[in-house]
C-alpha atoms as a PDB file:
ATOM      1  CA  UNK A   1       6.971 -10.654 -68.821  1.00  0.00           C
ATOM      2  CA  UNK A   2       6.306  -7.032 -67.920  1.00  0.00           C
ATOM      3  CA  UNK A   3       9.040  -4.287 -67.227  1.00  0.00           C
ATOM      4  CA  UNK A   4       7.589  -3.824 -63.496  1.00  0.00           C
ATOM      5  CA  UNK A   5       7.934  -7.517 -62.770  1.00  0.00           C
ATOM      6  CA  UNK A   6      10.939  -8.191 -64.347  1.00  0.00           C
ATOM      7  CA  UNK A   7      12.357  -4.883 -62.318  1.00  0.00           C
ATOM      8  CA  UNK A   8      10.877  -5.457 -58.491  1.00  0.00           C
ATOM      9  CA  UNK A   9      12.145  -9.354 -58.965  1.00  0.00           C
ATOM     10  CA  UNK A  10      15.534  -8.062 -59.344  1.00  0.00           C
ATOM     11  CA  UNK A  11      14.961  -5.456 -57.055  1.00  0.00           C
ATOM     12  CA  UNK A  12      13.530  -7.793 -54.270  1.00  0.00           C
ATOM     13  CA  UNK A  13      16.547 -10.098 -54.602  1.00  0.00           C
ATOM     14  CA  UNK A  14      18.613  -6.973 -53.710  1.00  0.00           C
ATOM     15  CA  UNK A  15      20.645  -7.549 -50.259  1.00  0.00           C
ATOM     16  CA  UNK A  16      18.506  -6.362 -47.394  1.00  0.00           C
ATOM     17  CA  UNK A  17      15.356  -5.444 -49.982  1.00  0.00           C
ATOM     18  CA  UNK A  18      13.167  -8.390 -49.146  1.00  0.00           C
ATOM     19  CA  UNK A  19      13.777  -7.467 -45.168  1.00  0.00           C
ATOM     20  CA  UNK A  20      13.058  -3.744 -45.648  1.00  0.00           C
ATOM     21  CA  UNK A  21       9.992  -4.446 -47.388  1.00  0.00           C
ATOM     22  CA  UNK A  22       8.467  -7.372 -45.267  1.00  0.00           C
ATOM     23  CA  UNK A  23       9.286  -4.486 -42.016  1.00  0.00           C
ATOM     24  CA  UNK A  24       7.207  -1.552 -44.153  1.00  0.00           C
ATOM     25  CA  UNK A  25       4.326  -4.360 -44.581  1.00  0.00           C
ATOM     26  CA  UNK A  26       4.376  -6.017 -41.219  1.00  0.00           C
ATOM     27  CA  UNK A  27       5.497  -2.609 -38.968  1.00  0.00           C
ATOM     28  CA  UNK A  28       4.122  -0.223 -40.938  1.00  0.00           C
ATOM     29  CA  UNK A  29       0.686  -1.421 -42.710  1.00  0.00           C
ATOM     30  CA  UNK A  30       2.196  -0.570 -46.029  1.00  0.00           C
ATOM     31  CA  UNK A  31       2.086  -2.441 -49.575  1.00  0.00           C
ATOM     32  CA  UNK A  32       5.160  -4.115 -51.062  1.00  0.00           C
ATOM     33  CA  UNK A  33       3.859  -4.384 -54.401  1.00  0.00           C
ATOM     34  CA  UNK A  34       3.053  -0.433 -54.143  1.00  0.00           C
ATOM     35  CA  UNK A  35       6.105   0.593 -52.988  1.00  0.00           C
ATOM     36  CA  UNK A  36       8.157  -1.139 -55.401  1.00  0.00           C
ATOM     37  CA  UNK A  37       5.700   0.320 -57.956  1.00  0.00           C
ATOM     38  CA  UNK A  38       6.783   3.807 -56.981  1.00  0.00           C
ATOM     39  CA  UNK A  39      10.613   2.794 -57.091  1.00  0.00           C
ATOM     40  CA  UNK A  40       9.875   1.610 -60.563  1.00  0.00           C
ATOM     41  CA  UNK A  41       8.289   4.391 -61.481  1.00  0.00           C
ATOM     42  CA  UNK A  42      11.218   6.459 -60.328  1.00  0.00           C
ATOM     43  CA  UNK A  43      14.078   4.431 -61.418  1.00  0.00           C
ATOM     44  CA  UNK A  44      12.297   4.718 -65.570  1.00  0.00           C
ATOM     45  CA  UNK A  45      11.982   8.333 -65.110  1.00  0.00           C
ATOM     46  CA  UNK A  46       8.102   8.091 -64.914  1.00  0.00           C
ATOM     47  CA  UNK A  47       6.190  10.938 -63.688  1.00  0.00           C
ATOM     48  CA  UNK A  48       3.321  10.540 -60.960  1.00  0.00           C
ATOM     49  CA  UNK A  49       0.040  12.359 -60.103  1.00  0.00           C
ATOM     50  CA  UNK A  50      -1.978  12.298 -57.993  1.00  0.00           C
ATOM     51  CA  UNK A  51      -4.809  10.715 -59.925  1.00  0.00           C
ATOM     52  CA  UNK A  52      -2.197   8.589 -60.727  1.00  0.00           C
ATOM     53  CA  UNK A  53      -1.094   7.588 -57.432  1.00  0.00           C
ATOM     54  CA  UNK A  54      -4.932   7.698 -56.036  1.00  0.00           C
ATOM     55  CA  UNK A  55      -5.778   5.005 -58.630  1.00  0.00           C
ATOM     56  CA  UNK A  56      -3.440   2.927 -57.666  1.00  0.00           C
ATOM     57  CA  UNK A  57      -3.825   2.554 -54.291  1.00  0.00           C
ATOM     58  CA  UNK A  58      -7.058   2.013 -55.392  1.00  0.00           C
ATOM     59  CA  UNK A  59      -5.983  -0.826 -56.857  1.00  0.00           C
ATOM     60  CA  UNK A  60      -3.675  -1.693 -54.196  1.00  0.00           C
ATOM     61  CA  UNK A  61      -6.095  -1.799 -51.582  1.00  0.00           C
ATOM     62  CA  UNK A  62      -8.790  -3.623 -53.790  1.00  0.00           C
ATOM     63  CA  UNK A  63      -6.762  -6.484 -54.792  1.00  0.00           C
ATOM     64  CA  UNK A  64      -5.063  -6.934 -50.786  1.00  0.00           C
ATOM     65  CA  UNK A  65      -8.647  -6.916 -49.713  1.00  0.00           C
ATOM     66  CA  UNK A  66     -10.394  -9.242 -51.858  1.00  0.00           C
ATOM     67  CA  UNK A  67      -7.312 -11.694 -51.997  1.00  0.00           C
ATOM     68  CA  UNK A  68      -3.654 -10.578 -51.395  1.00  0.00           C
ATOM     69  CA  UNK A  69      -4.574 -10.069 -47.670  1.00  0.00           C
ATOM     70  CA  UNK A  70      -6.391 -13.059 -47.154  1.00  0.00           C
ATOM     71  CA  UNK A  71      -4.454 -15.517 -49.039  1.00  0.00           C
ATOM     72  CA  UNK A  72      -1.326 -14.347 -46.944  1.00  0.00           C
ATOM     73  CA  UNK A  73      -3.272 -15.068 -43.592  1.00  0.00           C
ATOM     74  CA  UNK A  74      -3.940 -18.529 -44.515  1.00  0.00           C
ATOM     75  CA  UNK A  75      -0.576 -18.757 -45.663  1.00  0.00           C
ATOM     76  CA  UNK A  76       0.904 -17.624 -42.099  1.00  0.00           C
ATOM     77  CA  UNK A  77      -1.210 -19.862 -40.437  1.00  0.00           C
ATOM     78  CA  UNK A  78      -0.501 -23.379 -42.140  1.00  0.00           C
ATOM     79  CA  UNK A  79       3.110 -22.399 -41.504  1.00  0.00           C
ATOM     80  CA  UNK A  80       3.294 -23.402 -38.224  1.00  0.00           C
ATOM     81  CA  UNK A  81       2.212 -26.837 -36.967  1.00  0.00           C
ATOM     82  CA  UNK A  82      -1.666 -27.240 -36.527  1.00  0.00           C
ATOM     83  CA  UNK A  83      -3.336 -30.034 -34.470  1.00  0.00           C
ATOM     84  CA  UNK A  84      -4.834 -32.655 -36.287  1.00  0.00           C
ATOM     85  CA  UNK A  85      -3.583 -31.547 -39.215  1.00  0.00           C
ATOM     86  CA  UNK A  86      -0.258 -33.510 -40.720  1.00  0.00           C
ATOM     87  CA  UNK A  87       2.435 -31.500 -41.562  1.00  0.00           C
ATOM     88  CA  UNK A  88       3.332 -32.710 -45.477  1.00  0.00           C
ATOM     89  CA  UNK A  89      -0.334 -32.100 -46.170  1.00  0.00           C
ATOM     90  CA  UNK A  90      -0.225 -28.823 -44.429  1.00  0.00           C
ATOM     91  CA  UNK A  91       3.042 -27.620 -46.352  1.00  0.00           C
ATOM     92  CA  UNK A  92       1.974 -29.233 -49.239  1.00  0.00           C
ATOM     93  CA  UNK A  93      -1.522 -26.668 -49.087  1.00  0.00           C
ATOM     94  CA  UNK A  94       0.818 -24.047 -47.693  1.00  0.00           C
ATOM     95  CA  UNK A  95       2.894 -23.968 -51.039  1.00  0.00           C
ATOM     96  CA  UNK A  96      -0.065 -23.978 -53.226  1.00  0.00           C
ATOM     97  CA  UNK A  97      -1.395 -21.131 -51.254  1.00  0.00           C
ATOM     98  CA  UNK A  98       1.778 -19.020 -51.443  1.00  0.00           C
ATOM     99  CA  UNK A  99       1.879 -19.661 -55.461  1.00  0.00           C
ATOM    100  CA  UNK A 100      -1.753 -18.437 -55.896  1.00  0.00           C
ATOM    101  CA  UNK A 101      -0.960 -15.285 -53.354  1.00  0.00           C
ATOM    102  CA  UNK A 102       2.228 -14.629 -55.521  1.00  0.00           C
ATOM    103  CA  UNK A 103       0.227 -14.704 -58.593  1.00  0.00           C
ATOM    104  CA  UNK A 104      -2.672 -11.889 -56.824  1.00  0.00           C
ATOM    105  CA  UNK A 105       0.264  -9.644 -56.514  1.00  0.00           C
ATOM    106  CA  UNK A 106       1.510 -10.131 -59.964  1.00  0.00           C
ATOM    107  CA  UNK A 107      -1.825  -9.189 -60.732  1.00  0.00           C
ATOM    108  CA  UNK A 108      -1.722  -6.103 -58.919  1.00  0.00           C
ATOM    109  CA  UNK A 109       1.373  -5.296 -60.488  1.00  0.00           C
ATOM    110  CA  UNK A 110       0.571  -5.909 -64.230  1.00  0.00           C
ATOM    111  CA  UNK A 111      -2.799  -3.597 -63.055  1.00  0.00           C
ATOM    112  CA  UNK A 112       0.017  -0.832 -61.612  1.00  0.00           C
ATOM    113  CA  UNK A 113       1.752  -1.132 -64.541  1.00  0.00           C
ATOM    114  CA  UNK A 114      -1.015  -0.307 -66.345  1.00  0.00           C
ATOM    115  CA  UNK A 115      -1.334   3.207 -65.074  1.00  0.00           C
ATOM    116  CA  UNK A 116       1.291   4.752 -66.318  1.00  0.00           C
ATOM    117  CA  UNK A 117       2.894   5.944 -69.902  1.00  0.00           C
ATOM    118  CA  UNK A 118       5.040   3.684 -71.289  1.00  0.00           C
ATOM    119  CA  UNK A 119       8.142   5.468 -71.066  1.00  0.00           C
ATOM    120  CA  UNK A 120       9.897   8.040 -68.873  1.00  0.00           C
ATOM    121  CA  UNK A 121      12.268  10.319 -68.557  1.00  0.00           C
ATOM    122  CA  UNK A 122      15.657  10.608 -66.843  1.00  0.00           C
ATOM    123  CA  UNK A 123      15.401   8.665 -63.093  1.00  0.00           C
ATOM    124  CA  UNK A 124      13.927  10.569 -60.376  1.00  0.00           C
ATOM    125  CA  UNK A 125      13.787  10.653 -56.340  1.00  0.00           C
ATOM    126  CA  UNK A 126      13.144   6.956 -55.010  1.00  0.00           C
ATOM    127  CA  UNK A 127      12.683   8.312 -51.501  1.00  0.00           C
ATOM    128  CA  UNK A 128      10.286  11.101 -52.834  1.00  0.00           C
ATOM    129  CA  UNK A 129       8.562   8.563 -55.089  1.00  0.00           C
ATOM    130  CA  UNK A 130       8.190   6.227 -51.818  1.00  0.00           C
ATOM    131  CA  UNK A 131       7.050   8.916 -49.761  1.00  0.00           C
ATOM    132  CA  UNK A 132       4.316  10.664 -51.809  1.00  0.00           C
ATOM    133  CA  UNK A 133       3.008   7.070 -52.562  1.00  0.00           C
ATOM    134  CA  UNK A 134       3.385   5.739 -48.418  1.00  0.00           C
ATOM    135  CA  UNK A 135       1.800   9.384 -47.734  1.00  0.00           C
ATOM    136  CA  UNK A 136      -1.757   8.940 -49.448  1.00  0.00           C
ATOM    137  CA  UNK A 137      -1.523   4.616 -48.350  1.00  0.00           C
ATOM    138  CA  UNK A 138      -1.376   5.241 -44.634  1.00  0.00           C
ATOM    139  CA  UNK A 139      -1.897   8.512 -42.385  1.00  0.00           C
ATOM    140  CA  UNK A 140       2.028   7.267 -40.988  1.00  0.00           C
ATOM    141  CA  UNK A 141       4.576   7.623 -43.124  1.00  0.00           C
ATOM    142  CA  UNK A 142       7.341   5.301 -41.954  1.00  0.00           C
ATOM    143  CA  UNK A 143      10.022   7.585 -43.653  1.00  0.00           C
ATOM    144  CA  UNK A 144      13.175   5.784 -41.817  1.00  0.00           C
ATOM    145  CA  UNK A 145      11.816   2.431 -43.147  1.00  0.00           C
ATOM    146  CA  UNK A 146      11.157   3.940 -46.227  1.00  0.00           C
ATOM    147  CA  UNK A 147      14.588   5.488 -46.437  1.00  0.00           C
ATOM    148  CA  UNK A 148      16.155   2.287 -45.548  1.00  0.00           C
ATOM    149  CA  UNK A 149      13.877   0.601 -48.741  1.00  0.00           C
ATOM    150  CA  UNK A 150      15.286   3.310 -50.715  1.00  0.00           C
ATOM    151  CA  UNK A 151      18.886   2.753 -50.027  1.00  0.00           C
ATOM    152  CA  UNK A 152      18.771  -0.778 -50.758  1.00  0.00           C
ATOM    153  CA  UNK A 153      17.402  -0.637 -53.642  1.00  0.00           C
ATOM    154  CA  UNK A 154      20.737   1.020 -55.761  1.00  0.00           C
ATOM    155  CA  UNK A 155      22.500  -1.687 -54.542  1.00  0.00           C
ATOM    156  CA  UNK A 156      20.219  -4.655 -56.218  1.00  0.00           C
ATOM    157  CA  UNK A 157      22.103  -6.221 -58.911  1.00  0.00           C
ATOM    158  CA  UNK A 158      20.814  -5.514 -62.471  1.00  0.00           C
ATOM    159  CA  UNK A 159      18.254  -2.756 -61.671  1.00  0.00           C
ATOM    160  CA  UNK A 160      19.692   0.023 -63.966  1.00  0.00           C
ATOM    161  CA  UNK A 161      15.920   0.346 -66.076  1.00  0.00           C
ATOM    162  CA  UNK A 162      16.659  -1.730 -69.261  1.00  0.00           C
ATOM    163  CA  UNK A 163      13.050  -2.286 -71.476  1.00  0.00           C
ATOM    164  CA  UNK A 164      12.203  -5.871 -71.911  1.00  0.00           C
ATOM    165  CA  UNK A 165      12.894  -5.395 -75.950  1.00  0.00           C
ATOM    166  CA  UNK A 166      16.607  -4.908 -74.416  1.00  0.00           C
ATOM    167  CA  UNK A 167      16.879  -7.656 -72.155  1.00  0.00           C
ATOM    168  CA  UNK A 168      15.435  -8.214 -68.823  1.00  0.00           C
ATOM    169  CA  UNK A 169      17.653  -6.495 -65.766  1.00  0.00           C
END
């Protein structure tokens, strides 16, 4: 398991996280994985660039395009009842589909991961982090939705940055 992973599923299991995020990607055009990247990155203390933060919406936008994206249309579509189309067999492909979209974004996380030193300093701005990320995603920054990601995310169980050699959070 990776520190990132193991941190934004505790993090998304936060009250009101999930919600805040699915409103930045569905309102605002922006990318969950991303954004809980840059919380990461400021709950460990890491330090971002801006060929840092370029390269990863690189990555960000390369991996939604060529499957994230995609995978979650079909997804949204076999979720509602389709004509000719029985519904077990239809949820069945549904569920498939969600696990392979699921494992894009892991993807895209282990790749964010990547980026970045492997330790960091003391914790730093979430908002900032989320904001000078959301700012070079999108010409919008949706800073209320991005303050409302940001103050959910302290109160997520277990997401006081513990390395995996420690224990996951």
């Amino acid at each position: 398991m990776s520190d990132f992973w193991d941190w934004a599923l505790a993090a998304y299991r936060g009250q009101g996280v999930s919600e805040a995020c699915l409103t930045l990607q569905d309102v605002h055009g922006q990318n969950v994985p991303l954004l809980l990247w840059a919380a990461w990155t400021a709950a460990t203390g890491r330090s971002l660039d801006e060929e840092i933060i370029e390269a990863a919406c690189d990555a960000a936008r390369a991996w939604d395009g060529a499957a994230i994206g995609p995978l979650r249309a079909i997804r949204r579509t076999l979720k509602s009842p389709i004509p000719d189309i029985g519904d077990a067999g239809r949820a069945a492909l549904r569920d498939q589909v969600k696990a392979v979209e699921l494992a894009a974004e892991r993807a895209l996380m282990a790749d964010l991961e990547s980026l970045l030193p492997g330790t960091g300093d003391s914790p730093k701005s979430t908002l900032d982090a989320l904001v000078v990320v959301a700012r070079v995603w999108s010409r919008v920054v949706p800073r209320q939705a991005l303050a409302a990601l940001a103050e959910r995310l302290p109160a997520s169980s277990g997401l006081e940055y513990k390395p995996s050699s420690q224990g996951s959070p």
